[in-house]
N, C-alpha and C. Protein backbone atom coordinates (compact mmCIF):
# COMPACT_ATOMS: atom_id res chain seq x y z
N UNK A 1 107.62 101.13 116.23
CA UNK A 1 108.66 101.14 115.22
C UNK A 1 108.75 99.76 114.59
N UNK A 2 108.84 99.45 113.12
CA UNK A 2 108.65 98.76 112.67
C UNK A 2 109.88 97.32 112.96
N UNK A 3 111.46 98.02 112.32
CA UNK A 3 112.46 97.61 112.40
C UNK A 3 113.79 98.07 113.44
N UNK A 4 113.03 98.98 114.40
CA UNK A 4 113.91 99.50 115.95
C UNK A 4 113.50 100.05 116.67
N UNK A 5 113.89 100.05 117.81
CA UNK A 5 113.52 99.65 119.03
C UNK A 5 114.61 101.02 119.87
N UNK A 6 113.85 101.19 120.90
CA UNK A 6 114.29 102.74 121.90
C UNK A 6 114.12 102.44 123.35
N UNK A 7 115.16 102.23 124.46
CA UNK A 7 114.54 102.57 125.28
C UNK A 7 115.61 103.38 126.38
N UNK A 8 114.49 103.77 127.65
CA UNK A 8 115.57 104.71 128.37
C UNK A 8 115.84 103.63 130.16
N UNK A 9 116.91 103.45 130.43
CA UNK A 9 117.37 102.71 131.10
C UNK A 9 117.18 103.37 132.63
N UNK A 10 117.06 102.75 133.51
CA UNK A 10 117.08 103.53 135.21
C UNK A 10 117.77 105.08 135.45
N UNK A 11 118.65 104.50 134.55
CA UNK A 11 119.84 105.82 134.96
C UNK A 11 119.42 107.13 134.62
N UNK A 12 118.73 107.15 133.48
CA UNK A 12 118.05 108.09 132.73
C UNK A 12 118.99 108.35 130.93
N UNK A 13 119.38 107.62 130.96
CA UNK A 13 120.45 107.36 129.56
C UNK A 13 119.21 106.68 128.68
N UNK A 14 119.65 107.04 127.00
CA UNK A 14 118.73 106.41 126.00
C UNK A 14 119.65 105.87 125.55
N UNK A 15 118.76 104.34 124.96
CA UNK A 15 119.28 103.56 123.87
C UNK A 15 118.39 103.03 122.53
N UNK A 16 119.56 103.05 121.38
CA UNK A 16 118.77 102.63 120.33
C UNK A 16 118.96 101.73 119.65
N UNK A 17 118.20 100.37 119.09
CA UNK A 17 118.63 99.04 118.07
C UNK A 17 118.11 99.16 117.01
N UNK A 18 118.26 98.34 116.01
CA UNK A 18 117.83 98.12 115.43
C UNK A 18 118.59 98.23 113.73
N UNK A 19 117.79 98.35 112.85
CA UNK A 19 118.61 98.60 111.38
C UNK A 19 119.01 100.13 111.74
N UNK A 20 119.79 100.32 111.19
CA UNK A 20 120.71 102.23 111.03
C UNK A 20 120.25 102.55 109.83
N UNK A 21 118.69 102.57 109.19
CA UNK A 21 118.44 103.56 108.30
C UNK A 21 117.85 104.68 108.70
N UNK A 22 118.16 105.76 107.85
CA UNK A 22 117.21 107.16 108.26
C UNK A 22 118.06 107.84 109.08
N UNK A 23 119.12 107.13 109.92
CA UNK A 23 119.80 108.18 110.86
C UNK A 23 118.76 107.64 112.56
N UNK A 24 118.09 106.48 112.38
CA UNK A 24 117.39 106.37 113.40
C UNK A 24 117.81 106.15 114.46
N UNK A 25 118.67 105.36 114.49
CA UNK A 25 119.68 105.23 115.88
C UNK A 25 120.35 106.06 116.80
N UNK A 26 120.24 107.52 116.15
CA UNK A 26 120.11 108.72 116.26
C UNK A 26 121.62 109.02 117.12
N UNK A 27 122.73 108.21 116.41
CA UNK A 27 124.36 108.34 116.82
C UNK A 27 125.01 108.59 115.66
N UNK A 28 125.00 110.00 114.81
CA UNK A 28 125.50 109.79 113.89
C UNK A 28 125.78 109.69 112.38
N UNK A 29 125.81 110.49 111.58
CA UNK A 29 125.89 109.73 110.04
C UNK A 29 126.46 108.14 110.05
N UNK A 30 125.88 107.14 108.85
CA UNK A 30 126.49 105.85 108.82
C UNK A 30 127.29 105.85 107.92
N UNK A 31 126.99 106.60 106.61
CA UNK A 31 128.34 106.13 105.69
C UNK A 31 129.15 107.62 105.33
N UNK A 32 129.82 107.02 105.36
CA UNK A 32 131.21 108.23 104.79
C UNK A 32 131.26 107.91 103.33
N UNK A 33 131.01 106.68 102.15
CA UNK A 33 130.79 106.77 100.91
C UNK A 33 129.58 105.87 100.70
N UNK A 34 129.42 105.92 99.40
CA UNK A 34 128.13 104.96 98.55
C UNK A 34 128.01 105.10 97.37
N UNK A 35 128.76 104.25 96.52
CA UNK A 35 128.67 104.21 95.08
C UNK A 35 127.76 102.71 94.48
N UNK A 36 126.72 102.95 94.14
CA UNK A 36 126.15 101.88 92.83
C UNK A 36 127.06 100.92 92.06
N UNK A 37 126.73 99.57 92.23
CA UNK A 37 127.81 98.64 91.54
C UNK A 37 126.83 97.65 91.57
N UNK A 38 127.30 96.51 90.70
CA UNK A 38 127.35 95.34 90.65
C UNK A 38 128.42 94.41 90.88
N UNK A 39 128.26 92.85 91.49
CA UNK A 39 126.53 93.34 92.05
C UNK A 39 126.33 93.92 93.54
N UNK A 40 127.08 93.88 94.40
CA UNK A 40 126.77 94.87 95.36
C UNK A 40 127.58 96.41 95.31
N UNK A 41 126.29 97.57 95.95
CA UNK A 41 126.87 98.40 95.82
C UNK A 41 128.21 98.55 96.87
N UNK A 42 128.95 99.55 97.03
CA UNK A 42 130.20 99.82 97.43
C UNK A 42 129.94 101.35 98.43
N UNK A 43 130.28 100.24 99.77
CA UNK A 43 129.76 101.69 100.67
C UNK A 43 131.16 101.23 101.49
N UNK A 44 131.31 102.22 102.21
CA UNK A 44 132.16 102.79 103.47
C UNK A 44 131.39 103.27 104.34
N UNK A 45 131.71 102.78 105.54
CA UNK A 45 130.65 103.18 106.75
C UNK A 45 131.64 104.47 107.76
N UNK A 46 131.10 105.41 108.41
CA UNK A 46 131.75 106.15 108.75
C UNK A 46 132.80 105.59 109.99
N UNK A 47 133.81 106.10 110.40
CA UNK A 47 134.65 105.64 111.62
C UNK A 47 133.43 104.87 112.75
N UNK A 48 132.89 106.10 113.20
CA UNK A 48 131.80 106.09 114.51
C UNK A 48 131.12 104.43 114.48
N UNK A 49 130.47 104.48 112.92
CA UNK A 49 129.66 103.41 112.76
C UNK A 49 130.32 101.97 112.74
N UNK A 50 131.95 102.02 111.91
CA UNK A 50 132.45 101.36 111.40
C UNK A 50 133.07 100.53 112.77
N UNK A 51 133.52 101.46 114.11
CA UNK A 51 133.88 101.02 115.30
C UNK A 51 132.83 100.27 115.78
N UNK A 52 131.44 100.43 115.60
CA UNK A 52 130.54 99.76 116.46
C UNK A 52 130.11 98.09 115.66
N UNK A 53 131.00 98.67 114.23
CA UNK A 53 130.23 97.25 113.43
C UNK A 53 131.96 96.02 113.93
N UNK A 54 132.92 96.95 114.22
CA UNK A 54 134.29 95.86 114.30
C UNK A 54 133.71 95.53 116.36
N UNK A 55 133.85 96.17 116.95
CA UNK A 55 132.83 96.04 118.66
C UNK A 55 131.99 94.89 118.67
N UNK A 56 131.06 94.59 117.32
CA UNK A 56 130.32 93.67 117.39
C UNK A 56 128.88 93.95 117.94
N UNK A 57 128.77 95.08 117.83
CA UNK A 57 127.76 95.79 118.60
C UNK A 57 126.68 95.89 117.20
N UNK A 58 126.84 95.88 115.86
CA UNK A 58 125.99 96.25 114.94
C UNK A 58 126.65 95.20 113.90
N UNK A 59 125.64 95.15 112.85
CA UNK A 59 126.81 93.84 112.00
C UNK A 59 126.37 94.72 110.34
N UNK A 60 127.27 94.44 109.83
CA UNK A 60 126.87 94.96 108.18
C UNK A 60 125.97 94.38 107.35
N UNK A 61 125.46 94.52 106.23
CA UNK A 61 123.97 93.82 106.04
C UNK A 61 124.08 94.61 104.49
N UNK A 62 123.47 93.55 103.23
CA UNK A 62 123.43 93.80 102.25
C UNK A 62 121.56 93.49 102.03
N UNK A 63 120.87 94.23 101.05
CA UNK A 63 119.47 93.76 101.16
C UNK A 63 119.09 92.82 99.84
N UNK A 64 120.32 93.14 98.77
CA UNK A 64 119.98 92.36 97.74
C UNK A 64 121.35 92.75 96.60
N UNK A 65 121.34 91.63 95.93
CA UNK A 65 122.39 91.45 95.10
C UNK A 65 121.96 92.58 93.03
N UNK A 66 120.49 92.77 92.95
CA UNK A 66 120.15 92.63 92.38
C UNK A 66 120.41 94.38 92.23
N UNK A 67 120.92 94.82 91.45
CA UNK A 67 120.69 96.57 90.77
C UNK A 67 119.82 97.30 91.18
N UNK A 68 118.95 96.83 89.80
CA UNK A 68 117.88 97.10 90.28
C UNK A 68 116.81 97.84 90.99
N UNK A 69 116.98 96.57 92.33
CA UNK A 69 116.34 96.39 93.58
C UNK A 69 116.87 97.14 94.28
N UNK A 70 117.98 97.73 94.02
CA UNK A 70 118.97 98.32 95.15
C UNK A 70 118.98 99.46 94.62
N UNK A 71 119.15 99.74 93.36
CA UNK A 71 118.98 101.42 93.48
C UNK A 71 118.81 102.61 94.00
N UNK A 72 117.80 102.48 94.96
CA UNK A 72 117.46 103.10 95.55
C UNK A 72 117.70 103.07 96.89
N UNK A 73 118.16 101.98 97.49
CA UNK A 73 118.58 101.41 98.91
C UNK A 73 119.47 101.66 99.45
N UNK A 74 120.03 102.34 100.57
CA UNK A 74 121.05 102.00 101.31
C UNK A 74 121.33 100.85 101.50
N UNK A 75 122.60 100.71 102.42
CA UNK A 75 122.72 99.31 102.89
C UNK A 75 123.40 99.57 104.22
N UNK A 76 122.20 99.92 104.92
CA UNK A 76 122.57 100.35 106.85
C UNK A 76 122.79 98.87 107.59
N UNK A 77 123.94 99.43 108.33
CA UNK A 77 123.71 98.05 109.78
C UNK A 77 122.99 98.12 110.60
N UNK A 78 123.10 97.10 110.72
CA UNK A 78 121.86 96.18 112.18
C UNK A 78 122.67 96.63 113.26
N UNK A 79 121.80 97.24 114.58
CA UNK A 79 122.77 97.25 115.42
C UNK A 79 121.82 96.62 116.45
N UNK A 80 122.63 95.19 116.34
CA UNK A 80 122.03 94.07 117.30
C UNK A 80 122.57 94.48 118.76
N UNK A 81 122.63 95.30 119.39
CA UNK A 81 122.34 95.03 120.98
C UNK A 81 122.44 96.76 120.75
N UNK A 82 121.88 97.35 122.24
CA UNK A 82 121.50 98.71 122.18
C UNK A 82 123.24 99.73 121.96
N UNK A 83 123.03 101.14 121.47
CA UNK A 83 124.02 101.92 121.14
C UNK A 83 123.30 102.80 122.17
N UNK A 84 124.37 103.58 122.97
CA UNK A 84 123.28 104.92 123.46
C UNK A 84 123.35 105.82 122.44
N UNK A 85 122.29 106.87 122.72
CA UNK A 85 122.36 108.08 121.73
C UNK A 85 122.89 108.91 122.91
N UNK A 86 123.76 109.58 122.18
CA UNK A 86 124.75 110.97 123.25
C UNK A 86 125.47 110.52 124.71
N UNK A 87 125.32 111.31 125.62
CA UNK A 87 125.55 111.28 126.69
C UNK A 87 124.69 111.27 127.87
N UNK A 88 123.75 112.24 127.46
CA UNK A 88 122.44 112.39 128.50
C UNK A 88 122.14 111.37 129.35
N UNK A 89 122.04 111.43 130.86
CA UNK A 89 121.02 110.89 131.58
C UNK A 89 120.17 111.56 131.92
N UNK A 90 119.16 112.10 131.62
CA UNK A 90 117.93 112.78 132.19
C UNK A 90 116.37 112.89 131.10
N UNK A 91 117.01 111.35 130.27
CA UNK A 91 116.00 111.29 129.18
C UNK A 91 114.60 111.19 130.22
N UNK A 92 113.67 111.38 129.53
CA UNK A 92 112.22 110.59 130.64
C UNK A 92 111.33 109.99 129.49
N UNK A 93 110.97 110.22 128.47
CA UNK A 93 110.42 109.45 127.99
C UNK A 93 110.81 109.46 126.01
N UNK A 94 110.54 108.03 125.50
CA UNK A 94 110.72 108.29 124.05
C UNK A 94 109.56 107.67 123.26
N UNK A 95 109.25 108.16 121.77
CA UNK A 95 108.64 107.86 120.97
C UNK A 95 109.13 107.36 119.70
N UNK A 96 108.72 106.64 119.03
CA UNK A 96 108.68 106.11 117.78
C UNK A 96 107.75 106.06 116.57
N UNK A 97 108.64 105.68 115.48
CA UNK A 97 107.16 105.27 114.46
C UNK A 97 108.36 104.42 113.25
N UNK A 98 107.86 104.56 112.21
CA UNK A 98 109.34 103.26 111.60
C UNK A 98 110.04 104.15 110.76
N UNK A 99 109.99 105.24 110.78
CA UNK A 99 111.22 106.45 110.31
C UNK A 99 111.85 107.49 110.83
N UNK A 100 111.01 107.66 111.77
CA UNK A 100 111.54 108.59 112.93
C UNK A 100 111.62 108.70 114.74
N UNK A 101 112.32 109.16 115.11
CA UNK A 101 111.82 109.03 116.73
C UNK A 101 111.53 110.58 117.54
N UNK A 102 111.19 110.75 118.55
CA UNK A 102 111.09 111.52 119.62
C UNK A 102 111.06 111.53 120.96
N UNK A 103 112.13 112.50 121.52
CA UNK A 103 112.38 111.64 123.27
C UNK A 103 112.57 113.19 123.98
N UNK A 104 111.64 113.41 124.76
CA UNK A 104 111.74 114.20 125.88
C UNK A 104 112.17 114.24 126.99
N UNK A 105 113.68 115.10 127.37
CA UNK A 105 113.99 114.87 128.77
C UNK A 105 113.41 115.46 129.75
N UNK A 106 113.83 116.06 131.05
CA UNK A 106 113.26 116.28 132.38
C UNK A 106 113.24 117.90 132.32
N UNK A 107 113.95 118.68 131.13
CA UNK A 107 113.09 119.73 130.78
C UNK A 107 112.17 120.03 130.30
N UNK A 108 111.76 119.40 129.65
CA UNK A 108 110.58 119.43 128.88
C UNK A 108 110.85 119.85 127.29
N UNK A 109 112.19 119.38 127.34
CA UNK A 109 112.79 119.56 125.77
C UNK A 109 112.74 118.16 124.80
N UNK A 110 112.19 118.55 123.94
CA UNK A 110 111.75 117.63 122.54
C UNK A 110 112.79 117.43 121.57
N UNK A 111 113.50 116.34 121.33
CA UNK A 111 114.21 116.21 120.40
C UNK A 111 113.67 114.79 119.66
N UNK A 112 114.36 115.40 118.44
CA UNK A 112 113.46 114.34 117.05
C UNK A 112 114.37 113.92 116.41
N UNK A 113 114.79 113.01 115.84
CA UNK A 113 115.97 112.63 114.61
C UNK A 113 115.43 111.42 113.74
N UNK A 114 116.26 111.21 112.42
CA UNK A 114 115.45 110.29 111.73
C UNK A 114 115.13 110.40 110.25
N UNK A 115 114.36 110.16 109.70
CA UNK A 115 113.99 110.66 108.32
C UNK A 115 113.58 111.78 108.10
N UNK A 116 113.83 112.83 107.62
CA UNK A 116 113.41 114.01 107.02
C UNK A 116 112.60 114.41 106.13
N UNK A 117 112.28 114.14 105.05
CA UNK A 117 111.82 113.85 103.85
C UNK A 117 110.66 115.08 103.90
N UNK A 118 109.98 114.77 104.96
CA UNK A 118 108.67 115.43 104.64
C UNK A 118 108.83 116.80 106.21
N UNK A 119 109.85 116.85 106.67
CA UNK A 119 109.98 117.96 107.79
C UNK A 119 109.51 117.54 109.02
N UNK A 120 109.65 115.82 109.36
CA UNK A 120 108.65 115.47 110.62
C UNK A 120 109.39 115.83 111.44
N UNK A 121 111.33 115.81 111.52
CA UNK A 121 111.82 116.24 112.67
C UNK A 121 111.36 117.21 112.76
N UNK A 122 111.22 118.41 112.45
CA UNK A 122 110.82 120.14 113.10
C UNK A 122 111.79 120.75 112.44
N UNK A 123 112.91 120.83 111.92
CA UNK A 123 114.27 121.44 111.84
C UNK A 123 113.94 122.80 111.33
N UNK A 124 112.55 122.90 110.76
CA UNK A 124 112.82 123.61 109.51
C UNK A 124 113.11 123.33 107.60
N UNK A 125 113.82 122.03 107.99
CA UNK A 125 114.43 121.62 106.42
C UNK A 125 113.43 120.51 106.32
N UNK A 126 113.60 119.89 105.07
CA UNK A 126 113.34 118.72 104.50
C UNK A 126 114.24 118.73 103.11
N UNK A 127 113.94 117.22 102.67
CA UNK A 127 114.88 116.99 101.17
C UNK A 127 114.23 115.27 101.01
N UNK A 128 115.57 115.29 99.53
CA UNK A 128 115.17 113.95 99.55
C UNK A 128 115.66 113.06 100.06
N UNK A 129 115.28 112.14 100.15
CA UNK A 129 115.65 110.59 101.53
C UNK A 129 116.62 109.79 100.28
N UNK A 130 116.19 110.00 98.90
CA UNK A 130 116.88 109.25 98.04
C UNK A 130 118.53 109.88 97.79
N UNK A 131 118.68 110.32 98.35
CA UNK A 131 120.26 111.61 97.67
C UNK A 131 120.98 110.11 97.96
N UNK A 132 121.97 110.08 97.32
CA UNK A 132 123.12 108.79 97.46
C UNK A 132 123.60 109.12 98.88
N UNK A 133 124.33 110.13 99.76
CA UNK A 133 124.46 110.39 100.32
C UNK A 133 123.55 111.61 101.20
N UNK A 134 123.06 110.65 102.17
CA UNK A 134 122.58 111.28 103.25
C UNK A 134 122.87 113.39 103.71
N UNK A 135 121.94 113.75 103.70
CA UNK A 135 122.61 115.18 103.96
C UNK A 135 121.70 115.85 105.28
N UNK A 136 122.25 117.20 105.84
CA UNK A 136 121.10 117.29 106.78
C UNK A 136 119.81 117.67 106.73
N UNK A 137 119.34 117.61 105.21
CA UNK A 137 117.85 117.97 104.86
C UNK A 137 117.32 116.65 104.70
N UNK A 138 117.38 115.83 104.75
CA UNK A 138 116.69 114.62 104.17
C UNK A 138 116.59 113.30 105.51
N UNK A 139 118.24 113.50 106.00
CA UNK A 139 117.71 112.67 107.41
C UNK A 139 118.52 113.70 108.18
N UNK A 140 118.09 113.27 109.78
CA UNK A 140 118.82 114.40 111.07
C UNK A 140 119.30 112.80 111.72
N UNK A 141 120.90 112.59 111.28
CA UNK A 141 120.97 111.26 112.23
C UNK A 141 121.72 111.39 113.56
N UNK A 142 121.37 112.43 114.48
CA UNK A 142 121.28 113.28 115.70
C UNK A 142 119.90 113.45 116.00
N UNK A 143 119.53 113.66 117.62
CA UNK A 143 119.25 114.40 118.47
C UNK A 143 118.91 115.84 117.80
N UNK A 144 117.65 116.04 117.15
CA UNK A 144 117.71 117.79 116.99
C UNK A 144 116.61 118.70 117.95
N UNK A 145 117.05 119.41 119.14
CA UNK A 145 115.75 120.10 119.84
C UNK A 145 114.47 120.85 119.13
N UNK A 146 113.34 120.36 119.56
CA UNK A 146 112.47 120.76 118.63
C UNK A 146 112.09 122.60 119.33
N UNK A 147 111.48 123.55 118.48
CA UNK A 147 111.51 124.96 119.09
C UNK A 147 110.18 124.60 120.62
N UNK A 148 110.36 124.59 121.89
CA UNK A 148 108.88 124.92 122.35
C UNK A 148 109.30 123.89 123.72
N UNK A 149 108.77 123.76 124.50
CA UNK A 149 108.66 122.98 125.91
C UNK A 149 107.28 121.50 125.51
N UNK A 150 107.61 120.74 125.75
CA UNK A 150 106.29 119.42 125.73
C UNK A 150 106.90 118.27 126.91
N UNK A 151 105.52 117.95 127.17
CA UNK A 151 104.97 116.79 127.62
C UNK A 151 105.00 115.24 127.19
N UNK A 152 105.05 115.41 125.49
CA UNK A 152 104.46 114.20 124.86
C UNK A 152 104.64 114.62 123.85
N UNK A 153 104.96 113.29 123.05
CA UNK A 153 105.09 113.43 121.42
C UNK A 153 104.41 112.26 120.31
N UNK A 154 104.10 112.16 119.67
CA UNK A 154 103.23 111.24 118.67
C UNK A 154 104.24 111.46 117.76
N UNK A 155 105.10 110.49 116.97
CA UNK A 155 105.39 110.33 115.80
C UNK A 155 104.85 109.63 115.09
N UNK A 156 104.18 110.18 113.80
CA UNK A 156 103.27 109.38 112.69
C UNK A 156 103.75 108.88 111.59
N UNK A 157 103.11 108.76 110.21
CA UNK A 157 103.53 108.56 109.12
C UNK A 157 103.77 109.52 108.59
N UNK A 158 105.16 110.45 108.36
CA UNK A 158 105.74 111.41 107.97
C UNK A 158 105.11 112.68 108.47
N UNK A 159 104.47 112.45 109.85
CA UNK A 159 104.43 113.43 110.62
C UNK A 159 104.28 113.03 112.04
N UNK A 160 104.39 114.40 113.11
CA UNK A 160 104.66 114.56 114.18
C UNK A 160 103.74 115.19 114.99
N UNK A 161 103.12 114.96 115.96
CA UNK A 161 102.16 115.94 116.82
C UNK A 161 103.17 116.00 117.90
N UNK A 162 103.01 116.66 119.03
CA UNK A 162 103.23 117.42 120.23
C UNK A 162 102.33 117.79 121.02
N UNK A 163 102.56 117.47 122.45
CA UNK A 163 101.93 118.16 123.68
C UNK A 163 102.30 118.99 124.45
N UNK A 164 102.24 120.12 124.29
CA UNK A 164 103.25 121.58 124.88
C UNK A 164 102.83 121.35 126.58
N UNK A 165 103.58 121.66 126.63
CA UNK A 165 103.63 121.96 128.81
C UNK A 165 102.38 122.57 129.13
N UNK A 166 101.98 123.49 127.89
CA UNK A 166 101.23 124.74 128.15
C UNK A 166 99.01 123.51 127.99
N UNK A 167 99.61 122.74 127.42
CA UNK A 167 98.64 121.32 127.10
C UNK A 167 97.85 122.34 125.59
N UNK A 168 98.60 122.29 124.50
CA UNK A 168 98.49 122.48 123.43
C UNK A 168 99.03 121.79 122.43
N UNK A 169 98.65 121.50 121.33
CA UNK A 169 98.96 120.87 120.42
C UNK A 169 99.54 121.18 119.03
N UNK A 170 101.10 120.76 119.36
CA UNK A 170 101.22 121.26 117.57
C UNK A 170 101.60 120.27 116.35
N UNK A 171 102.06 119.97 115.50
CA UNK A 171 102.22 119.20 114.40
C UNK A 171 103.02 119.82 113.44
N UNK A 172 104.19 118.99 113.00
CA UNK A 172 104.81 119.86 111.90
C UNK A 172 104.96 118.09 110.81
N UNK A 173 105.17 118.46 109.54
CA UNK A 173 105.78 117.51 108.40
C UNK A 173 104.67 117.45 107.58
N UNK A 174 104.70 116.05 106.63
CA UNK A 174 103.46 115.72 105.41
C UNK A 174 101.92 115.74 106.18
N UNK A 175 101.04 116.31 106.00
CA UNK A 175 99.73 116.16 106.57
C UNK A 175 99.05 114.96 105.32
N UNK A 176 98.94 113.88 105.70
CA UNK A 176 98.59 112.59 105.05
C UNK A 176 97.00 112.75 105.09
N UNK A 177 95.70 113.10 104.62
CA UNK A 177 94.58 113.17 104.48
C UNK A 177 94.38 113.97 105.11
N UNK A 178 95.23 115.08 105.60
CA UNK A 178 94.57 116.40 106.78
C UNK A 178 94.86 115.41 108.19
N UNK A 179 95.35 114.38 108.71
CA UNK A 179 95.60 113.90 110.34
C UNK A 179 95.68 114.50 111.11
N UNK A 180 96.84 115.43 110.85
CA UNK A 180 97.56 116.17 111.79
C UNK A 180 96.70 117.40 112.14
N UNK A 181 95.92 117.62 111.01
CA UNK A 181 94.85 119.01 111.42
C UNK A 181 95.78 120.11 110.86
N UNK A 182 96.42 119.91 109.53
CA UNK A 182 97.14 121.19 109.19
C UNK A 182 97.32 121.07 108.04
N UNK A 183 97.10 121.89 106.75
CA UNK A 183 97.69 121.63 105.17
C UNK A 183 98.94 121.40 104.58
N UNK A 184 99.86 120.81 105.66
CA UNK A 184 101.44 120.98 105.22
C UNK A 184 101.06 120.40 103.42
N UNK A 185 101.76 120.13 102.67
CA UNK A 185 101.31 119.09 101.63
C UNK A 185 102.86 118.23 101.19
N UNK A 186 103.13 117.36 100.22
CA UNK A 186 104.36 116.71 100.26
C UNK A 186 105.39 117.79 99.60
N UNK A 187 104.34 118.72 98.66
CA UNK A 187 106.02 119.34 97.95
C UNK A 187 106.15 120.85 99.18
N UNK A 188 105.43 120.75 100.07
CA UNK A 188 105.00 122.33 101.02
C UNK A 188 105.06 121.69 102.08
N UNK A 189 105.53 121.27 102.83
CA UNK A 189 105.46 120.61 104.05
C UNK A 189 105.70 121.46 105.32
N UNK A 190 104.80 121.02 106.44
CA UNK A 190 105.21 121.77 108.07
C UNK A 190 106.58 121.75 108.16
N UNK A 191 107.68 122.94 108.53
CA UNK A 191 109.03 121.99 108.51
C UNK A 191 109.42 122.09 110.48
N UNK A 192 108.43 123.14 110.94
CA UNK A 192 108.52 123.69 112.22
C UNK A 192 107.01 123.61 112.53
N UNK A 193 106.85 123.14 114.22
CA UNK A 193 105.48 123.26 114.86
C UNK A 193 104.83 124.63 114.64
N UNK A 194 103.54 123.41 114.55
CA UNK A 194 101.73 124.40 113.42
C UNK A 194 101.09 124.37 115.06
N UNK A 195 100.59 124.79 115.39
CA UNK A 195 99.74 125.35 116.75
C UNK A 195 98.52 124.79 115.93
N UNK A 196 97.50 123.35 116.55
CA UNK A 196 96.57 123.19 116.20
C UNK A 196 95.60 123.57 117.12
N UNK A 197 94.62 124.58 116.47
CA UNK A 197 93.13 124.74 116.72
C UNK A 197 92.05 124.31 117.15
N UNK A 198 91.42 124.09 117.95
CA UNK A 198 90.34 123.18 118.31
C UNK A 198 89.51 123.27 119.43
C-alpha cells in the first residue's frame, strides 16, 4: 500500500493507518459534507471521523490551495497511529494495494473495502470514485464479505484475485491487459468473483 498501512495484532483484532481516502481505513464514511470553494474546499467530516481527528488519533489535511488542483480531490485525514476496523478478534491475515484492502478471518471469510470504481471489492456494484460525495458504489468504507470461503487474497491495480479453500482461483474488478485472466473491461467490469480457468 502506497499511503497505508494494515496490521493484525496478537489478539487477533485489525488495524488501519494511514490517509482516509477511498474508505481505506475501512471504519466508516469520512465526510458528512463537501462543497468546492476557494480557496479551500469546505468539508465536514462525519461524527465517527471527526471524534478520531479531536482524540488526536488522525489529523485533518488539505492537499492544495489551488481549484483547480483540487477539483477533483477529497481532502481525507491522516490517521497517524492505528484505528481498529470493527470489533473482530479472529482476523488471521490482511492484504493491500494503494486503493483497496482484503483481510481473511479464521473462517475463511474474505472481506474487501476501499475504492470501488472498477468492482475490486466484489459487492457487485461499482461507480464513480469522483461523485462529490462518496456513495456505496464507488467506495465500500466498511468491511464487505466477499461471496465464497478463501485462503488468500491478492489485491491489484483495480483488481482482486482470490484463493478459495477449495485451492481455486477467482478475480473480480478492471482486468488491466487481461492480468487477472478475465475480460471484465472499465465500462463492464467483474463486480463479483470470475472462477479462473487453467
Amino acid at each position: 500500500m502506497n499511503s497505508n498501512s494494515c496490521g493484525i495484532k496478537e489478539d487477533g483484532t485489525l488495524w488501519c493507518w494511514g490517509i482516509a481516502e477511498w474508505g481505506i481505513i475501512g471504519i466508516g464514511d469520512v465526510f458528512e459534507s463537501y462543497e468546492i470553494g476557494t480557496p479551500k474546499d469546505i468539508v465536514a467530516y462525519t461524527p465517527q471521523f471527526q471524534q478520531l481527528i479531536d482524540d488526536g488519533l488522525c489529523e485533518a489535511q488539505f492537499y492544495s490551495e489551488d481549484k483547480q488542483a483540487s477539483q477533483k480531490r477529497r481532502y481525507p485525514p491522516v490517521c497517524t497511529h492505528p484505528v481498529q476496523v470493527g470489533e473482530a478478534s479472529n482476523w488471521e491475515s490482511v492484504f493491500g494495494n494503494n486503493n483497496h484492502v482484503c483481510a481473511i478471518n479464521s473462517n475463511n471469510e474474505l472481506f474487501c473495502w476501499g475504492e470501488n470504481e472498477y468492482g475490486q471489492i466484489g459487492n457487485g456494484e461499482h461507480g464513480d470514485i469522483y461523485s462529490t460525495i462518496p456513495s456505496n458504489y464507488d467506495l465500500v468504507s466498511s468491511p464487505h464479505k466477499v461471496d465464497g470461503e478463501y485462503i488468500s487474497a491478492a489485491p491489484g491495480y483495480n483488481f482482486t484475485c482470490a484463493l478459495s479453500k477449495e485451492k481455486r482461483v477467482y478475480c473480480w474488478g478492471y482486468s488491466v491487459l487481461g492480468i487477472p485472466g478475465f475480460t471484465g473491461n472499465k465500462d463492464n467490469p467483474a463486480t463479483s468473483p470470475i472462477l479462473i480457468n487453467f
